[in-house]
Protein backbone atom coordinates (compact mmCIF):
# COMPACT_ATOMS: atom_id res chain seq x y z
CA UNK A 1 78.48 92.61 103.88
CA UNK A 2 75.93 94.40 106.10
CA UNK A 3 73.61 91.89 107.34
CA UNK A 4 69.81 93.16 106.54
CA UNK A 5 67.68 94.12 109.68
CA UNK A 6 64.47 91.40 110.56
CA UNK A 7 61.53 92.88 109.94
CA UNK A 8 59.50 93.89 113.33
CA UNK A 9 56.26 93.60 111.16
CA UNK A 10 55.81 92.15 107.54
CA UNK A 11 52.46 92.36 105.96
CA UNK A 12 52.28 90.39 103.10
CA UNK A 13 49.15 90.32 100.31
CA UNK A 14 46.93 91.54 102.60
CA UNK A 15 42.92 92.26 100.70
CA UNK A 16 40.30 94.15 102.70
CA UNK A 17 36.82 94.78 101.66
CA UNK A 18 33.63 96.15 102.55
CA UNK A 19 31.11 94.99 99.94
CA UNK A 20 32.22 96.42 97.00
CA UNK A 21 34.90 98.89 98.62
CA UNK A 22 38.35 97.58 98.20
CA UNK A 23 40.43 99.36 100.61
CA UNK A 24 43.64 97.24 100.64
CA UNK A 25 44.23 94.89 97.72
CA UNK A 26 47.26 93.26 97.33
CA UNK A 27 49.02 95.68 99.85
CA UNK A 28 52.62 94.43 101.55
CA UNK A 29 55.06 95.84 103.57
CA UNK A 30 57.84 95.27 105.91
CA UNK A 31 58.61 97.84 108.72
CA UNK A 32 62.55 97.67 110.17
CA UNK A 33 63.51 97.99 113.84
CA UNK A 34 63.62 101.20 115.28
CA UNK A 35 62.24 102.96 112.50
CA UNK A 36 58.98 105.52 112.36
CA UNK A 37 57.05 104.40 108.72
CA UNK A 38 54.21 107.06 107.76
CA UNK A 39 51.60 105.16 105.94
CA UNK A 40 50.23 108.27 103.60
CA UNK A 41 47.26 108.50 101.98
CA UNK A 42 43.55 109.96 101.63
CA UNK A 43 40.68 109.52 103.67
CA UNK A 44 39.03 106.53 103.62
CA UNK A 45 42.37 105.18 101.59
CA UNK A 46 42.34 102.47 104.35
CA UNK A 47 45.30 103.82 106.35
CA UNK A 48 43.02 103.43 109.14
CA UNK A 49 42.36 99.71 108.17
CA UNK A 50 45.76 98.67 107.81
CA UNK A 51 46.56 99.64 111.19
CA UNK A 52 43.88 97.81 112.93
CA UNK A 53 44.59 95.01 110.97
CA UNK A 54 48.52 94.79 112.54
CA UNK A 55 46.70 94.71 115.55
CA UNK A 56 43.99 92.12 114.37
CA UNK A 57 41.08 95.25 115.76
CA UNK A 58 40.08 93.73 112.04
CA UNK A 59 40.51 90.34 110.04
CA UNK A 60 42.12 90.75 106.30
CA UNK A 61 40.01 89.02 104.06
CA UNK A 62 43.44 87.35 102.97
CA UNK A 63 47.06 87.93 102.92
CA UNK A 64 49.43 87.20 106.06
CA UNK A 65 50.32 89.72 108.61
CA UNK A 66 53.38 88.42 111.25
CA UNK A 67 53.93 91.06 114.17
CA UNK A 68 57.19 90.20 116.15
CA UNK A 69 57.84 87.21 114.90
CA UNK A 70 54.26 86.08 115.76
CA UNK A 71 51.98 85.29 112.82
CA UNK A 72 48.71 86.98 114.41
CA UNK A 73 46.47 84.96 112.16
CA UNK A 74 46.76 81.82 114.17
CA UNK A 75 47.00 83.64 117.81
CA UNK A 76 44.11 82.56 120.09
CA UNK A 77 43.13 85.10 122.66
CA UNK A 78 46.00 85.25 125.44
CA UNK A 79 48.19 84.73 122.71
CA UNK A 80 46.93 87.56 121.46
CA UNK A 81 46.82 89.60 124.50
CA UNK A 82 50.16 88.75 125.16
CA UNK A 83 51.55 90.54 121.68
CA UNK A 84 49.36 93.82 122.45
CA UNK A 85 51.01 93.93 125.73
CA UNK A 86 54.27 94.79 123.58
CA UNK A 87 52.35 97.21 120.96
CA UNK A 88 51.31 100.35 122.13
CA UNK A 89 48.38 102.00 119.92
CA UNK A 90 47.33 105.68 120.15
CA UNK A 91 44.15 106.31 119.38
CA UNK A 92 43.03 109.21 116.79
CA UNK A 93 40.29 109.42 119.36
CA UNK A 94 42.80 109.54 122.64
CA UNK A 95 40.35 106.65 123.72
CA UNK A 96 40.82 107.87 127.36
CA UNK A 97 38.03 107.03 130.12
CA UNK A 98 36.50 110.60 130.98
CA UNK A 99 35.42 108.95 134.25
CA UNK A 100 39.02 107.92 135.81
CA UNK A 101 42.02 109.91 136.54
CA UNK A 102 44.89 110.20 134.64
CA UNK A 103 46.35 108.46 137.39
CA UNK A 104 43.22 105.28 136.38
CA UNK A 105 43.99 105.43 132.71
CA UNK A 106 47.30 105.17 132.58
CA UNK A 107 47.38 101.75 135.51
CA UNK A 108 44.62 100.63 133.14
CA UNK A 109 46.78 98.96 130.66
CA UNK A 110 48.84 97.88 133.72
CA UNK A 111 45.26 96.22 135.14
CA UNK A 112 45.44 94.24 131.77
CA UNK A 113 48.48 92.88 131.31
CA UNK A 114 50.83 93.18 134.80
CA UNK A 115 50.04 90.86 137.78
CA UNK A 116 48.69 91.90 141.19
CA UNK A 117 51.90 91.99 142.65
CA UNK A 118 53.84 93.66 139.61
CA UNK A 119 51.04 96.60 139.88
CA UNK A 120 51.36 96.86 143.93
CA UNK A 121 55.53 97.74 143.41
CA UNK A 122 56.02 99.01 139.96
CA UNK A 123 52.98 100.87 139.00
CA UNK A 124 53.07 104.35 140.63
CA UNK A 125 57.32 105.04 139.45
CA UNK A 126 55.71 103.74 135.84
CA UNK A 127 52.78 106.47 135.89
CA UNK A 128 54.96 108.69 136.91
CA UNK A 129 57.72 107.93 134.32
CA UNK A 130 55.41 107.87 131.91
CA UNK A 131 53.79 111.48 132.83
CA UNK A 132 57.14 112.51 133.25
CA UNK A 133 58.32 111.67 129.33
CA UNK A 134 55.22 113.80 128.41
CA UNK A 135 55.71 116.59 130.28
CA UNK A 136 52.53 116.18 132.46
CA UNK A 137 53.43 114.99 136.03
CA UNK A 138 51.50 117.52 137.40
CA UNK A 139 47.61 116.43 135.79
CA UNK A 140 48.17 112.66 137.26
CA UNK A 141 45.18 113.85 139.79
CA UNK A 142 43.21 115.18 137.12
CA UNK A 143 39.96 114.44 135.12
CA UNK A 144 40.60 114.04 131.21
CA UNK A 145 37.49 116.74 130.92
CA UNK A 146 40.23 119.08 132.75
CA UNK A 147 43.10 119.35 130.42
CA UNK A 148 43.71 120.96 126.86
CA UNK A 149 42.93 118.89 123.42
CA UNK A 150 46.96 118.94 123.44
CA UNK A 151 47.40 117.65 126.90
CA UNK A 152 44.59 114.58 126.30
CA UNK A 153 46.96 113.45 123.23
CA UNK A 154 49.85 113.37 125.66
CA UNK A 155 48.31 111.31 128.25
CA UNK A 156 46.95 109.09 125.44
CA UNK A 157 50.27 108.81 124.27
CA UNK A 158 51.99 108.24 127.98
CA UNK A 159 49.84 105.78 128.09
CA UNK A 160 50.29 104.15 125.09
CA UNK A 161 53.97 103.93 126.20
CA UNK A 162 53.84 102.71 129.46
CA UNK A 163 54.81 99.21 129.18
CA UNK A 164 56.93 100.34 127.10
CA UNK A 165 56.15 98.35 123.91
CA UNK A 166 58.47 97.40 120.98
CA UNK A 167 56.20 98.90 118.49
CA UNK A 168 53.85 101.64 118.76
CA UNK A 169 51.03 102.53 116.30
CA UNK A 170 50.07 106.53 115.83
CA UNK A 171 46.87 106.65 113.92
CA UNK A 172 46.27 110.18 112.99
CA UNK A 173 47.99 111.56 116.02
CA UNK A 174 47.63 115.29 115.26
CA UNK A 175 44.60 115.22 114.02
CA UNK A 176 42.12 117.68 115.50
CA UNK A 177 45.13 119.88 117.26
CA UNK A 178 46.51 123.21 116.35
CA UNK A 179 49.61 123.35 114.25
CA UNK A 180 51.60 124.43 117.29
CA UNK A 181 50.56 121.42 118.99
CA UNK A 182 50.21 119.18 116.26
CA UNK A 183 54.46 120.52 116.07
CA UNK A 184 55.01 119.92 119.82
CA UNK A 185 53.31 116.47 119.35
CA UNK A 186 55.55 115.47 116.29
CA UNK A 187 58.86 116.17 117.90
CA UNK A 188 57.36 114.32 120.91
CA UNK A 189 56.90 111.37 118.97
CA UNK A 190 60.57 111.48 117.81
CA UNK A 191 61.60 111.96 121.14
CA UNK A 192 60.07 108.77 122.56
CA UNK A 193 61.55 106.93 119.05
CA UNK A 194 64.91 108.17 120.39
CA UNK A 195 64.51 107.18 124.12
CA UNK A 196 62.83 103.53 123.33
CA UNK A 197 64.25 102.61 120.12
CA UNK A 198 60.66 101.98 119.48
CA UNK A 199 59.60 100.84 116.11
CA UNK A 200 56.65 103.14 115.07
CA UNK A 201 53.73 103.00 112.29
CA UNK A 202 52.32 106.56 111.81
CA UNK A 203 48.86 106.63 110.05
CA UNK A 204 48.53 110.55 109.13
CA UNK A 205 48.11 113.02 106.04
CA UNK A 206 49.06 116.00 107.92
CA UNK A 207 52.45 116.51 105.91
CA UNK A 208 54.21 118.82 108.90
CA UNK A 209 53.64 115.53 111.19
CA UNK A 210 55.06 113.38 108.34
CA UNK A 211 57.73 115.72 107.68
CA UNK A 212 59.08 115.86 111.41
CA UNK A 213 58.30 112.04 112.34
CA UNK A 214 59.19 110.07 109.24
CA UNK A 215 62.31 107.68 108.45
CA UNK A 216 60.19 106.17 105.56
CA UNK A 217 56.91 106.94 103.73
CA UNK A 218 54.71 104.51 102.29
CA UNK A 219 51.82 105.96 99.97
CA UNK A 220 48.67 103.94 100.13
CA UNK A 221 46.70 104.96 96.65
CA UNK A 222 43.18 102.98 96.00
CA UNK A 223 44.47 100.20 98.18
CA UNK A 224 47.61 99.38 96.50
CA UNK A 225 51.75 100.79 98.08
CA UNK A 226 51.90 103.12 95.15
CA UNK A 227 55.45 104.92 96.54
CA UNK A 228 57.86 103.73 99.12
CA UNK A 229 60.33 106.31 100.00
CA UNK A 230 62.06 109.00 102.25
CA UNK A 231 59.81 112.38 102.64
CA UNK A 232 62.15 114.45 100.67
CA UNK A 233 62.60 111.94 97.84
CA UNK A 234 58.67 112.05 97.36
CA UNK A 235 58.55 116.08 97.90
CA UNK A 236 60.44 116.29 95.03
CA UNK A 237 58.78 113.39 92.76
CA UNK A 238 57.23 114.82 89.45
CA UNK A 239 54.54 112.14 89.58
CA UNK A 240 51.43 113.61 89.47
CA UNK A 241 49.40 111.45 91.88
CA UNK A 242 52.35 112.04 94.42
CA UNK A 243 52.62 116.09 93.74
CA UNK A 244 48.70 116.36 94.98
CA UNK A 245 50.08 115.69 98.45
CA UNK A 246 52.51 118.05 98.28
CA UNK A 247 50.90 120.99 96.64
């Protein structure tokens, strides 16, 4: 018998309010190695929520959330800090610092979390590989202000990779970009899956992204996992709250 995968991330009763705004109640999941989950769902569902939560950017009001093996509840800060040094996040907003380089944002994360003498002989050959993965060695010189909506969500992503983390989180990576792009950025994501056996959590509702990206897709309905399936098996559900997505 097959011996079932360890969960890289297991989220477990997790509750989330604002006031009266529940935007996760009773939500759980577990996410597999090496696999890309799309958490689906409307705006202001909570996608947004959950992911920042995996990350502890927010406290659950309850419920456990255990990120390689490390129940981030109970982390102080360096332990903390440690963990996000293995978890890269992409920001829906890039995040990137319009006032360095390329070259500065990507050896920021490298500032963080590698020593002095770990940045002095490894950090140029891991901007570069980075760039490289994203097809953008040739902006490492230039300002963020300089390059294409397109090319900002591949240095954001580059980034996001560089120390090459065992899980990544996407939240609402095409978001803002032209379907083209929003294409080109999808495959890239798969690409990088492929080359780092990463294990991914995609926040999105743009269904071409899902559609090229996804493994699995969980759908996140007024704060509950209302569907937990493959793409296709959900394209072709009957269920009415599911078909909205789709139609």
């Amino acid at each position: 018998m097959e011996r079932a995968l360890k969960p890289v991330i297991e989220v477990k009763n997790v509750n989330k309010s604002f006031g009266e705004n529940h935007v996760l109640r009773d939500f759980s999941m577990e996410v597999v190695p090496g696999e890309n989950l799309v958490i689906l769902g409307k705006s202001g569902s909570g996608k947004s929520v959950l992911i920042k939560c995996i990350i502890k950017l927010m406290q659950p009001d309850s419920g456990q959330i255990v990120v390689l093996d490390e129940d981030i509840n109970g982390l102080d800060q360096e332990e903390l800090d440690k963990l996000r040094a293995k978890v890269g996040f992409l920001f829906q907003s890039n995040a990137l610092y319009d006032s360095m380089t390329v070259r500065e944002n990507l050896e920021f994360p490298l500032r963080i979390h590698w020593t002095k003498e770990e940045r002095e002989k490894n950090a140029e050959s891991a901007v570069l590989e980075a760039l490289e993965d994203v097809g953008l060695l040739h902006t490492v010189n230039m300002m963020p202000s300089e390059l294409s909506g397109g090319m900002r969500k591949r240095i954001a992503l580059a980034r996001a990779l560089i120390l090459k983390p065992s899980v990544i989180l996407y939240d609402e990576p095409t978001t803002g970009l032209d379907p083209i792009t929003a294409r080109e950025i999808s495959e890239l994501m798969v690409s990088m899956q492929k080359k780092y056996n990463a294990t991914s959590v995609i926040i999105s509702h743009d269904m071409n992204c899902i559609r090229i990206t996804s493994n699995r897709v969980i759908m996140l309905i007024e704060g509950r996992r209302y569907a937990d399936d493959t793409y296709e098996n959900l394209r072709l559900s009957k269920d009415p709250k599911i078909r909205e997505f789709f139609d």
